[in-house]
Protein backbone atom coordinates (compact mmCIF):
# COMPACT_ATOMS: atom_id res chain seq x y z
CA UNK A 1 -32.52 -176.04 -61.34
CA UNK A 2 -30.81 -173.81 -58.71
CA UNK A 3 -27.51 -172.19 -60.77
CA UNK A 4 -24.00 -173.93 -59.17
CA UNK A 5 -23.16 -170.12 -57.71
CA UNK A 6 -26.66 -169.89 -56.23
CA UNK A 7 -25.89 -173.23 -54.19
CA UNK A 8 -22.55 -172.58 -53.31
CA UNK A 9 -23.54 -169.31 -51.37
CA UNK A 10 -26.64 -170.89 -49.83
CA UNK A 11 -24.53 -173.54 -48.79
CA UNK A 12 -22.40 -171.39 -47.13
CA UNK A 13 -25.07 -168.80 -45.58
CA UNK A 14 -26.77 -171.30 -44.01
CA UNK A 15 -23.47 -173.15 -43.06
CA UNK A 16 -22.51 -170.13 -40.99
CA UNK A 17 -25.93 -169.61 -39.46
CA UNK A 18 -25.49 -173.15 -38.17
CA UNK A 19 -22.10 -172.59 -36.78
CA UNK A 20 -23.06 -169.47 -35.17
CA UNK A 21 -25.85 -171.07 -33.30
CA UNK A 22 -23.62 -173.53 -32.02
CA UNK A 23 -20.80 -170.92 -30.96
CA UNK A 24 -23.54 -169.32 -29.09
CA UNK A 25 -24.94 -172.70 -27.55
CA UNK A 26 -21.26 -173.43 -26.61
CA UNK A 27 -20.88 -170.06 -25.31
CA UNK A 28 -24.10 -169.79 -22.96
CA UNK A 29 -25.35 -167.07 -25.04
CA UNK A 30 -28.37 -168.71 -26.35
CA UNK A 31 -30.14 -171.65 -25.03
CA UNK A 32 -30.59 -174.97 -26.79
CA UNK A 33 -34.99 -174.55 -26.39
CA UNK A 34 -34.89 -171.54 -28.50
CA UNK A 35 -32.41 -172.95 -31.04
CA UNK A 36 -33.72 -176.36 -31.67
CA UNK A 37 -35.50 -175.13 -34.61
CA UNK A 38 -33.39 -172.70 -36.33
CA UNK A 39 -30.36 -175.30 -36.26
CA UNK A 40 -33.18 -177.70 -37.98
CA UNK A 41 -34.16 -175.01 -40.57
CA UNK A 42 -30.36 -174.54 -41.58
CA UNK A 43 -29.63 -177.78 -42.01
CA UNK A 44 -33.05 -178.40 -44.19
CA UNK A 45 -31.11 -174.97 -46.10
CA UNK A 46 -28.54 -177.19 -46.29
CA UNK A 47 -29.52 -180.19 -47.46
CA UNK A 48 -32.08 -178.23 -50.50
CA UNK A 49 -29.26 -176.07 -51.43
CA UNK A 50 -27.29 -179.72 -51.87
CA UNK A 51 -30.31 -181.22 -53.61
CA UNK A 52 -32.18 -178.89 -55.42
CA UNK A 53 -34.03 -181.87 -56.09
CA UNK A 54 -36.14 -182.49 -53.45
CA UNK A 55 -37.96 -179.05 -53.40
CA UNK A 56 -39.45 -180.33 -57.01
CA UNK A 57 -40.74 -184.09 -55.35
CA UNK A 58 -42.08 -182.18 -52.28
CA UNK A 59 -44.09 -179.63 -54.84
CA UNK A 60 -45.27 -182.90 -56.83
CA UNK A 61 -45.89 -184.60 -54.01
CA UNK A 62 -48.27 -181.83 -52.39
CA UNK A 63 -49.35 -180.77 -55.93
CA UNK A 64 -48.02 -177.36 -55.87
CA UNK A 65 -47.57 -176.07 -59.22
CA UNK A 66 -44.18 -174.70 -59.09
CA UNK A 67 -41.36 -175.11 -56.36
CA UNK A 68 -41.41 -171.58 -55.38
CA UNK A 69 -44.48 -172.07 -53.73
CA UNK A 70 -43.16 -174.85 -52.13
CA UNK A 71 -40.44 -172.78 -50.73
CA UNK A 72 -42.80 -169.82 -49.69
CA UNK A 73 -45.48 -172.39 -47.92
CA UNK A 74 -42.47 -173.91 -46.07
CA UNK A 75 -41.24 -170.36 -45.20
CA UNK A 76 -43.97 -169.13 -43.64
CA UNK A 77 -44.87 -172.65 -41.84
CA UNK A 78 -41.74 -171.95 -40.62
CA UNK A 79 -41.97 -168.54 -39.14
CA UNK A 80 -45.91 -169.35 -37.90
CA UNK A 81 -44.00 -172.13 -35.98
CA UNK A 82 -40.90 -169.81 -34.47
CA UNK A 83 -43.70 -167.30 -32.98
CA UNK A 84 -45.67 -170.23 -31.51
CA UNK A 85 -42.32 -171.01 -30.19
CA UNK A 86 -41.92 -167.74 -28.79
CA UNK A 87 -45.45 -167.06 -28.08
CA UNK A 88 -45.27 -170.03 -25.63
CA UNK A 89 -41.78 -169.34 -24.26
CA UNK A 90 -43.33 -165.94 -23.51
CA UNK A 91 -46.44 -166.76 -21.80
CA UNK A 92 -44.79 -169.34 -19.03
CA UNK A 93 -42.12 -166.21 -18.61
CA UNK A 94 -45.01 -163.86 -18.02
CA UNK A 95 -46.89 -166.13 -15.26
CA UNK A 96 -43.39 -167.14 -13.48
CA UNK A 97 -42.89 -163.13 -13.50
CA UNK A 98 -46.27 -162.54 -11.91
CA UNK A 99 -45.48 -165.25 -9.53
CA UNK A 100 -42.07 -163.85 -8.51
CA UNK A 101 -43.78 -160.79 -7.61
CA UNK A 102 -46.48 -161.85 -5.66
CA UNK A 103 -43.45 -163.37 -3.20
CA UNK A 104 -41.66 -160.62 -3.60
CA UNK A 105 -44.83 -158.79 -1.98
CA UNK A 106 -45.65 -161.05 0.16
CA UNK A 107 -41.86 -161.35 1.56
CA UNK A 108 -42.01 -157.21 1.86
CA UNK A 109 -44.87 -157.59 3.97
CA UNK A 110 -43.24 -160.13 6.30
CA UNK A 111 -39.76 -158.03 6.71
CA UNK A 112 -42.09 -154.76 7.74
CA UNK A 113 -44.10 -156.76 9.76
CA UNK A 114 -40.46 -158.28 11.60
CA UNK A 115 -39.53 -154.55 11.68
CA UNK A 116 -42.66 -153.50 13.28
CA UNK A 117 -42.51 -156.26 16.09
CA UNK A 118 -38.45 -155.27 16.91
CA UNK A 119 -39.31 -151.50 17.02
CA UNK A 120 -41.49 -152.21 20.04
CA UNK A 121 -39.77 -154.40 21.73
């Protein structure tokens, strides 16, 4: 079992996590896409640190040996998902970018092209 002082301050990490995230959403310094899954991931902090219990039917369940593994497979599950997240997030930025610049260009080329026509007229 997870010792009462050990629960108490996970309880509260993760509490303020959560409440910062929400600050932020509230504040339009972060956007809800890219939160989503941290806000889930707290309150799944939450709800182990509250019942220590479940990590030890999830590890029998999946017949992990001991609930540290558990906790380590879910961990890096978790981070594999956050860079797909970003991965993806970062790709459609990349091609909007690119597209952006090609009318950028091609807007360039039509204002020295309006130039050229009004400097001989």
């Amino acid at each position: 079992m997870i010792p009462f002082n050990l629960q108490l301050i996970l309880i509260i990490l993760s509490s303020l996590i959560f409440v910062s995230f929400i600050v932020r959403i509230k504040a339009y310094k972060i956007e809800l896409k890219y939160t989503i899954l941290w806000i889930v991931m707290t309150i799944i902090n939450i709800l182990i640190a509250i019942f220590p219990n479940i990590v030890l039917f999830v590890s029998k369940l999946l017949s992990i040996e001991t609930p540290v593994n558990t906790l380590f497979l879910f961990g890096i599950i978790t981070c594999l998902m956050i860079l797909y997240n970003l991965t993806s997030e970062i790709s459609k930025n990349s091609i909007k970018i690119r597209q952006l610049s090609q009318e950028v260009g091609l807007l360039k080329n039509e204002l020295k092209q309006f130039e050229n026509e009004r400097k001989m007229e």
